[in-house]
PDB file of N, CA and C in Angstrom:
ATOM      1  N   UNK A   1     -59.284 -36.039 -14.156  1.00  0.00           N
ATOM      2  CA  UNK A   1     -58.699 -35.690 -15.444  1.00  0.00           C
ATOM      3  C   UNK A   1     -58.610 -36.923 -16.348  1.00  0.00           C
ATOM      4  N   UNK A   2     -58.507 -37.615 -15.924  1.00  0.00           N
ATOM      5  CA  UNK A   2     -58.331 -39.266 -16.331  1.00  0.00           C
ATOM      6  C   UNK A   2     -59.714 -39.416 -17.659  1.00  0.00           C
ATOM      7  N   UNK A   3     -60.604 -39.249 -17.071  1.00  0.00           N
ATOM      8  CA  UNK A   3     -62.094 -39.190 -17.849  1.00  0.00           C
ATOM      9  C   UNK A   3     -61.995 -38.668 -19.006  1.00  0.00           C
ATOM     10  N   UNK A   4     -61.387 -37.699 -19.074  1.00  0.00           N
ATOM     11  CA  UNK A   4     -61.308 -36.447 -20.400  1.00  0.00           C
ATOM     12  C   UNK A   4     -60.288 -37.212 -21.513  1.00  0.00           C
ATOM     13  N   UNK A   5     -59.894 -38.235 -20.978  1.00  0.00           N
ATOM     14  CA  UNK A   5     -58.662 -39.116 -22.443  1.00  0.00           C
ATOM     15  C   UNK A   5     -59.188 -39.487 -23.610  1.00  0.00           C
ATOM     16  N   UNK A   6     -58.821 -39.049 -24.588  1.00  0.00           N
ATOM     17  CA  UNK A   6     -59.913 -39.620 -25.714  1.00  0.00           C
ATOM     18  C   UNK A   6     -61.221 -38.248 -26.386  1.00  0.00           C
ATOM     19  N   UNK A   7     -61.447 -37.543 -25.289  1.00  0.00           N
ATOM     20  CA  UNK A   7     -62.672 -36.758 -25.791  1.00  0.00           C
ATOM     21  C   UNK A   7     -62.480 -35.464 -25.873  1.00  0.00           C
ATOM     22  N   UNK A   8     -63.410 -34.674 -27.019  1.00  0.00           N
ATOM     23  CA  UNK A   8     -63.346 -33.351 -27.731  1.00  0.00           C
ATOM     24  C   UNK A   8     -63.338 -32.918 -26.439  1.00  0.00           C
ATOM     25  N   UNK A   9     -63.146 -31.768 -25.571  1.00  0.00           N
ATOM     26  CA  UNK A   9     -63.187 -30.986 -24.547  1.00  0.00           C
ATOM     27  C   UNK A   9     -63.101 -29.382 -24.806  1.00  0.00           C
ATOM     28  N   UNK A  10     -63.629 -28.654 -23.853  1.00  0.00           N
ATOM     29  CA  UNK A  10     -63.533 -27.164 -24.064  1.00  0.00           C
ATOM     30  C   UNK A  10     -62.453 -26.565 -22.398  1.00  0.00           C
ATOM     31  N   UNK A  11     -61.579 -26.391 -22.713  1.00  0.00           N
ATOM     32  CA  UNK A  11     -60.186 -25.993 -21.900  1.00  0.00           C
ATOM     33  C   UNK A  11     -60.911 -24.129 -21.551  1.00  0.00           C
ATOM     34  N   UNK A  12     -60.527 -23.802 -20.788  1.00  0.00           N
ATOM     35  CA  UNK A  12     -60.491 -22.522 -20.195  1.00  0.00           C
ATOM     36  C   UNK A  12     -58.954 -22.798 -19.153  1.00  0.00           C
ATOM     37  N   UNK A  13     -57.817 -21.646 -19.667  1.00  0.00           N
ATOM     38  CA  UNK A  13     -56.436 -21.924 -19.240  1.00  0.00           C
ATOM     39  C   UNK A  13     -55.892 -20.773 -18.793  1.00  0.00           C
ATOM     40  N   UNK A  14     -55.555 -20.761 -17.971  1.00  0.00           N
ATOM     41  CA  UNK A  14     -54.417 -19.386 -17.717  1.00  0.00           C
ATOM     42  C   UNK A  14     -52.793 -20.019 -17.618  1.00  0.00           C
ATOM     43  N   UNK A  15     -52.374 -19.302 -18.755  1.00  0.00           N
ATOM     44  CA  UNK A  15     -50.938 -19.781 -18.986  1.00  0.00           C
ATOM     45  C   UNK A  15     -49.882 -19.129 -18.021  1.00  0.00           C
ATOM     46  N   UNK A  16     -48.859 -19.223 -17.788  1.00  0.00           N
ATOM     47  CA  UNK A  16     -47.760 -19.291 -16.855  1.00  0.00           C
ATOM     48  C   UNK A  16     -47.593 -17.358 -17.182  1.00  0.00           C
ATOM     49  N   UNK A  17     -47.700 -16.807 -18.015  1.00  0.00           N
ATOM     50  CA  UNK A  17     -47.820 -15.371 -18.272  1.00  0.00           C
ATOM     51  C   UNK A  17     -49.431 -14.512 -17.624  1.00  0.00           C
ATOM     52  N   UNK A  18     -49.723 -15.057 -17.463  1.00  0.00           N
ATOM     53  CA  UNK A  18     -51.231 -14.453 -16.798  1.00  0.00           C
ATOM     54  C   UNK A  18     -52.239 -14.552 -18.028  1.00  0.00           C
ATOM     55  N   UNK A  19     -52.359 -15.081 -19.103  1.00  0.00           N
ATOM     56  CA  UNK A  19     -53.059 -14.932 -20.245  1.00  0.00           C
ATOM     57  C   UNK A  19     -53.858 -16.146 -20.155  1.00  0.00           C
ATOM     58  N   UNK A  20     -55.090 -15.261 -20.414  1.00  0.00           N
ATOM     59  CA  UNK A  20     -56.010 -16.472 -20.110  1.00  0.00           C
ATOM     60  C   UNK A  20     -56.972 -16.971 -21.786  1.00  0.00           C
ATOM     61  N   UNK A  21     -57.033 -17.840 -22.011  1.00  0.00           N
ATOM     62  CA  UNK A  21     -57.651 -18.379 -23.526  1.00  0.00           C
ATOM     63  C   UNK A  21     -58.358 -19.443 -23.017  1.00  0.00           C
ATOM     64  N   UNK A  22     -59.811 -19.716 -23.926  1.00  0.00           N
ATOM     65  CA  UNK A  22     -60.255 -20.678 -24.255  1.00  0.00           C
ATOM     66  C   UNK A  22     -59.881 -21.606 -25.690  1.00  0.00           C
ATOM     67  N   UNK A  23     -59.503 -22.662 -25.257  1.00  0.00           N
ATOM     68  CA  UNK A  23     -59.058 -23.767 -26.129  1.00  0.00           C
ATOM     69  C   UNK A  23     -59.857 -25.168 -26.234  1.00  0.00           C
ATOM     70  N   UNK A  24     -60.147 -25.519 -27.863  1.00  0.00           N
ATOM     71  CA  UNK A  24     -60.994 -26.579 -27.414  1.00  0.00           C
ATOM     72  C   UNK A  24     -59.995 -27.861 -27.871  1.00  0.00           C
ATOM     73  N   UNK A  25     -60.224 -28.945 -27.563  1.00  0.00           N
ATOM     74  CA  UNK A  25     -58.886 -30.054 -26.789  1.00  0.00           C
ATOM     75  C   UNK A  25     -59.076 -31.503 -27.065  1.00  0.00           C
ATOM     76  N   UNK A  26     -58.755 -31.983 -27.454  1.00  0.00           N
ATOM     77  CA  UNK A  26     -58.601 -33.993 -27.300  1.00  0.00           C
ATOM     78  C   UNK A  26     -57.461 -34.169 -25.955  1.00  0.00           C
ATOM     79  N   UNK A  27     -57.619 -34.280 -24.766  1.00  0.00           N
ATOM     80  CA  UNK A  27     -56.801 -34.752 -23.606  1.00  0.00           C
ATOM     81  C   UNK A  27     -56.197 -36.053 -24.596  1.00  0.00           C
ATOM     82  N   UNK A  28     -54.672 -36.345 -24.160  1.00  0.00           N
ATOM     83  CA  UNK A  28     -54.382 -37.801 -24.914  1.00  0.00           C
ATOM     84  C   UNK A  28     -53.924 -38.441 -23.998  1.00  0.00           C
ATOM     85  N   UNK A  29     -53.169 -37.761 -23.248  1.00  0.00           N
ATOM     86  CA  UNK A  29     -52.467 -38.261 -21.802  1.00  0.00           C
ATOM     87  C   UNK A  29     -52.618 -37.253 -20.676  1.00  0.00           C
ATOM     88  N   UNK A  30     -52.454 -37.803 -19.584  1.00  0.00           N
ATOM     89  CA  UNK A  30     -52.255 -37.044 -18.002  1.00  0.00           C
ATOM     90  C   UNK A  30     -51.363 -37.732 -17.376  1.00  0.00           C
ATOM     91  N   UNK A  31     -50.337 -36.741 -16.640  1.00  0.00           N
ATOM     92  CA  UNK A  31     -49.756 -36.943 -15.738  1.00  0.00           C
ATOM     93  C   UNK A  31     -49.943 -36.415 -14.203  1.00  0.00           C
ATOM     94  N   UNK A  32     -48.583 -36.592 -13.580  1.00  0.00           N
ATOM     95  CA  UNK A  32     -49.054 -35.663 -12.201  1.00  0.00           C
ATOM     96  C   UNK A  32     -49.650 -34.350 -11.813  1.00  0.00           C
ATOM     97  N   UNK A  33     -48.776 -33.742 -12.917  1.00  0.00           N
ATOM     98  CA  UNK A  33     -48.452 -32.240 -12.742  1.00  0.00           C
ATOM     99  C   UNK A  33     -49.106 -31.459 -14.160  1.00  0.00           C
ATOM    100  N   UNK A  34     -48.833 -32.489 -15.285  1.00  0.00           N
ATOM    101  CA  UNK A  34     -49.088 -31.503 -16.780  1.00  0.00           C
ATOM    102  C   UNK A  34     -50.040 -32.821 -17.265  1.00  0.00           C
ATOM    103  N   UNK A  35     -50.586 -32.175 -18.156  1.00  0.00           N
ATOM    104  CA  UNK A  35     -50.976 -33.284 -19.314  1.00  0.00           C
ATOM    105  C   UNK A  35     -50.617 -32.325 -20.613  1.00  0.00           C
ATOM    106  N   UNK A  36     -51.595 -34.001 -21.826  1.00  0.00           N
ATOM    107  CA  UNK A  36     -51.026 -33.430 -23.450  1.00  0.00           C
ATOM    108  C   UNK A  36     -52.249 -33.652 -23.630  1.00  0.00           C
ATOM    109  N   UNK A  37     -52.416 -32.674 -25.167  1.00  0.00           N
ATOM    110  CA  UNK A  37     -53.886 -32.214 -25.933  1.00  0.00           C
ATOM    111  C   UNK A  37     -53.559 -32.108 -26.720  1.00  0.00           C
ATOM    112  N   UNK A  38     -54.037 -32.287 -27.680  1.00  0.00           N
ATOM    113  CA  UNK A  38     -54.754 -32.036 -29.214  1.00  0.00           C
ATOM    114  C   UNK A  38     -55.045 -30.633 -29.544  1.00  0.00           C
ATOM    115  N   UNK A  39     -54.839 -29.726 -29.521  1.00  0.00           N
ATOM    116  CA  UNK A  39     -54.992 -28.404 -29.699  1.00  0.00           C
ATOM    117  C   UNK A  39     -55.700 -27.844 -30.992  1.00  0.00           C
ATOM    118  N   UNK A  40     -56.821 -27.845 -31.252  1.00  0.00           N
ATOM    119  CA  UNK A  40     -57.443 -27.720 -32.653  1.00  0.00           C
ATOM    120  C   UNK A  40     -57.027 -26.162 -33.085  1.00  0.00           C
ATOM    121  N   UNK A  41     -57.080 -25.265 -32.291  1.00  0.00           N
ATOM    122  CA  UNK A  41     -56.957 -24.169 -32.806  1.00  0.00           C
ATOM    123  C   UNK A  41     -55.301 -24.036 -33.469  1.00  0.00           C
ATOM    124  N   UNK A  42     -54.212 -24.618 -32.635  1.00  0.00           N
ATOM    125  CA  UNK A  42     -52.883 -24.177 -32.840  1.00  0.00           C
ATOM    126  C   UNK A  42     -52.537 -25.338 -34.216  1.00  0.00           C
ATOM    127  N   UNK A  43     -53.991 -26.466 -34.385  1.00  0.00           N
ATOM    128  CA  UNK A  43     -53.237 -27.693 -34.792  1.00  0.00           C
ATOM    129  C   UNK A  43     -51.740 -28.659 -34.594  1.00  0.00           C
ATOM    130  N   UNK A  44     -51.827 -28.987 -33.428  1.00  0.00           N
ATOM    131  CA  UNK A  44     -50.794 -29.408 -32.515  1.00  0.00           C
ATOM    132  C   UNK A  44     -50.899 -29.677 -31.605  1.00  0.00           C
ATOM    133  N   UNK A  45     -50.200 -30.725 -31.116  1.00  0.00           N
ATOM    134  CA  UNK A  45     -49.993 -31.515 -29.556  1.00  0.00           C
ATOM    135  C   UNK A  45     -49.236 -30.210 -28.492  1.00  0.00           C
ATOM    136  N   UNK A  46     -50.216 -29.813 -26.971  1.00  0.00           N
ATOM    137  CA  UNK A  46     -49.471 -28.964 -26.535  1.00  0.00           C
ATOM    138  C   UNK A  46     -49.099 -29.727 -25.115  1.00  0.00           C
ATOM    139  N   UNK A  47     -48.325 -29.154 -23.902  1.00  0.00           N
ATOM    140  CA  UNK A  47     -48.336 -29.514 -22.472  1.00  0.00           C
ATOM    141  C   UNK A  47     -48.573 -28.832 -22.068  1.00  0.00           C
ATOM    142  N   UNK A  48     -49.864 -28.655 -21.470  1.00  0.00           N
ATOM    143  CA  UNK A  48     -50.701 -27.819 -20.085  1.00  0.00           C
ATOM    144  C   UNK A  48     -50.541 -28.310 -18.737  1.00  0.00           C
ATOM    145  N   UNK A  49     -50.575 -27.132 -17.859  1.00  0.00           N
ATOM    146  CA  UNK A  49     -50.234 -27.063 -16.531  1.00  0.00           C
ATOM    147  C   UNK A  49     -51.019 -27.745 -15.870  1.00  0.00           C
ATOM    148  N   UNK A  50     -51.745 -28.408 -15.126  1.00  0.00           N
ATOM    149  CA  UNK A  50     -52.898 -28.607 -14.319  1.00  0.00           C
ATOM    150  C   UNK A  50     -53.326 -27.505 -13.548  1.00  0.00           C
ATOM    151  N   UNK A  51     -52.656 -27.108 -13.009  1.00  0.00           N
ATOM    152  CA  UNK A  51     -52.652 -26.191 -12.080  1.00  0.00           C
ATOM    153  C   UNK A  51     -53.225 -24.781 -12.691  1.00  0.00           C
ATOM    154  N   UNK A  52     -53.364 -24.479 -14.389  1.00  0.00           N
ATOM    155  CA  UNK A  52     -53.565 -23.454 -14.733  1.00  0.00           C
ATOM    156  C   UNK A  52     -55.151 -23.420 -15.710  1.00  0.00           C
ATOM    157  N   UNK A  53     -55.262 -25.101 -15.032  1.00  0.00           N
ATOM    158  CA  UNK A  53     -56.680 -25.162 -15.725  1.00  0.00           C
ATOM    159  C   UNK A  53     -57.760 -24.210 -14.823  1.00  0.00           C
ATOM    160  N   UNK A  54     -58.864 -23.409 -15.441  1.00  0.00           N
ATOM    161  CA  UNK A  54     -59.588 -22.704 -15.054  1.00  0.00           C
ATOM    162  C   UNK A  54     -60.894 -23.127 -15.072  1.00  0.00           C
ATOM    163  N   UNK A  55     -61.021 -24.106 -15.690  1.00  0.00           N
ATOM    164  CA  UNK A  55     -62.369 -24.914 -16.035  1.00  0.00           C
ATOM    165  C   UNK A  55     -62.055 -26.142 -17.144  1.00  0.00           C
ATOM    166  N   UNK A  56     -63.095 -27.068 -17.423  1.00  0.00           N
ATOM    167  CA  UNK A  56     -62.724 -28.163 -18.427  1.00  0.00           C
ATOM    168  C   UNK A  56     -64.019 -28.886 -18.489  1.00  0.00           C
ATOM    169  N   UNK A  57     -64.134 -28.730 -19.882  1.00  0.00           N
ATOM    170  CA  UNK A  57     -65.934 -29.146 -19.777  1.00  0.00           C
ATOM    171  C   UNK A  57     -65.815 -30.591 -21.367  1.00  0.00           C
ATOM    172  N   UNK A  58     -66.237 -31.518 -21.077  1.00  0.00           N
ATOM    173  CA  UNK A  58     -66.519 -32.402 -22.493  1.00  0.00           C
ATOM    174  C   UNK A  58     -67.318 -31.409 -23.234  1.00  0.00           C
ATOM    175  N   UNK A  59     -67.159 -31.388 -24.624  1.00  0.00           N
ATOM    176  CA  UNK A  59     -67.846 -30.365 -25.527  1.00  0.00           C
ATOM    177  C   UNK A  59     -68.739 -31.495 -25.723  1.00  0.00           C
ATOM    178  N   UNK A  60     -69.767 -30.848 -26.195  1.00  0.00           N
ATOM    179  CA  UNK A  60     -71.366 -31.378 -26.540  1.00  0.00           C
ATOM    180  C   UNK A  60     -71.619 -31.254 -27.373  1.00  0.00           C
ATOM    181  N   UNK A  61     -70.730 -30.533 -28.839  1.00  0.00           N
ATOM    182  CA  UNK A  61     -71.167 -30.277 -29.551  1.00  0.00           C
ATOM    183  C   UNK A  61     -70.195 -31.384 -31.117  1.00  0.00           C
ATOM    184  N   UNK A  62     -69.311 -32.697 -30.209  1.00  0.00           N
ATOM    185  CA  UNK A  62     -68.768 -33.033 -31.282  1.00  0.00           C
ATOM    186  C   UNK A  62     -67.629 -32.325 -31.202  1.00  0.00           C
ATOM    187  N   UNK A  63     -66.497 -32.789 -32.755  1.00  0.00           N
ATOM    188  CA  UNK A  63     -64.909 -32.159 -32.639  1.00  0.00           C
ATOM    189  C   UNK A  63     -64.939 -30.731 -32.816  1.00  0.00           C
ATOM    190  N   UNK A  64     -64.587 -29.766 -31.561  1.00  0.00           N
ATOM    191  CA  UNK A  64     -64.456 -28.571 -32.139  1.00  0.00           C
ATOM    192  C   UNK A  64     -63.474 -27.961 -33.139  1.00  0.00           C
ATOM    193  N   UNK A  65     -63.885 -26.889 -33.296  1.00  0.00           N
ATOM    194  CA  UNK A  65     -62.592 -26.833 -34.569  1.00  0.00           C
ATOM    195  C   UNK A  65     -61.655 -25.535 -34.447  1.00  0.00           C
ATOM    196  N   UNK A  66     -62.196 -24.938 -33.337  1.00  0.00           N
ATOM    197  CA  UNK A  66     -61.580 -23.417 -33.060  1.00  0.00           C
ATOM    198  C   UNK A  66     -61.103 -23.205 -31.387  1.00  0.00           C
TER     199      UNK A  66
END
């Protein structure tokens, strides 16, 4: 997770409700358990689970915007 600090990313998440979204992401920090993102769609810093990541890919396409 460490790798992803700094870069546009594409999040696939299942949140603590069973709802699952794709989100595309700037990782800024990681911790043990959660990290923080850049959230382009919500415009805002969020805290994600680790545990509820479903996938996590560097985007290829540059800053996403949705």
């Amino acid at each position: 997770m460490q790798g992803y600090i700094g870069k546009d990313s594409q999040l696939i998440y299942n949140d603590s409700k069973g709802n699952v979204s794709i989100r595309n992401i700037r990782v800024m920090a990681v911790g043990k358990a959660r990290f923080m993102a850049y959230c382009y769609k919500a415009q805002s810093v969020h805290t994600f689970r680790k545990s509820g990541v479903v996938d996590l890919e560097v985007s290829t396409y540059g800053k996403a915007t949705g």
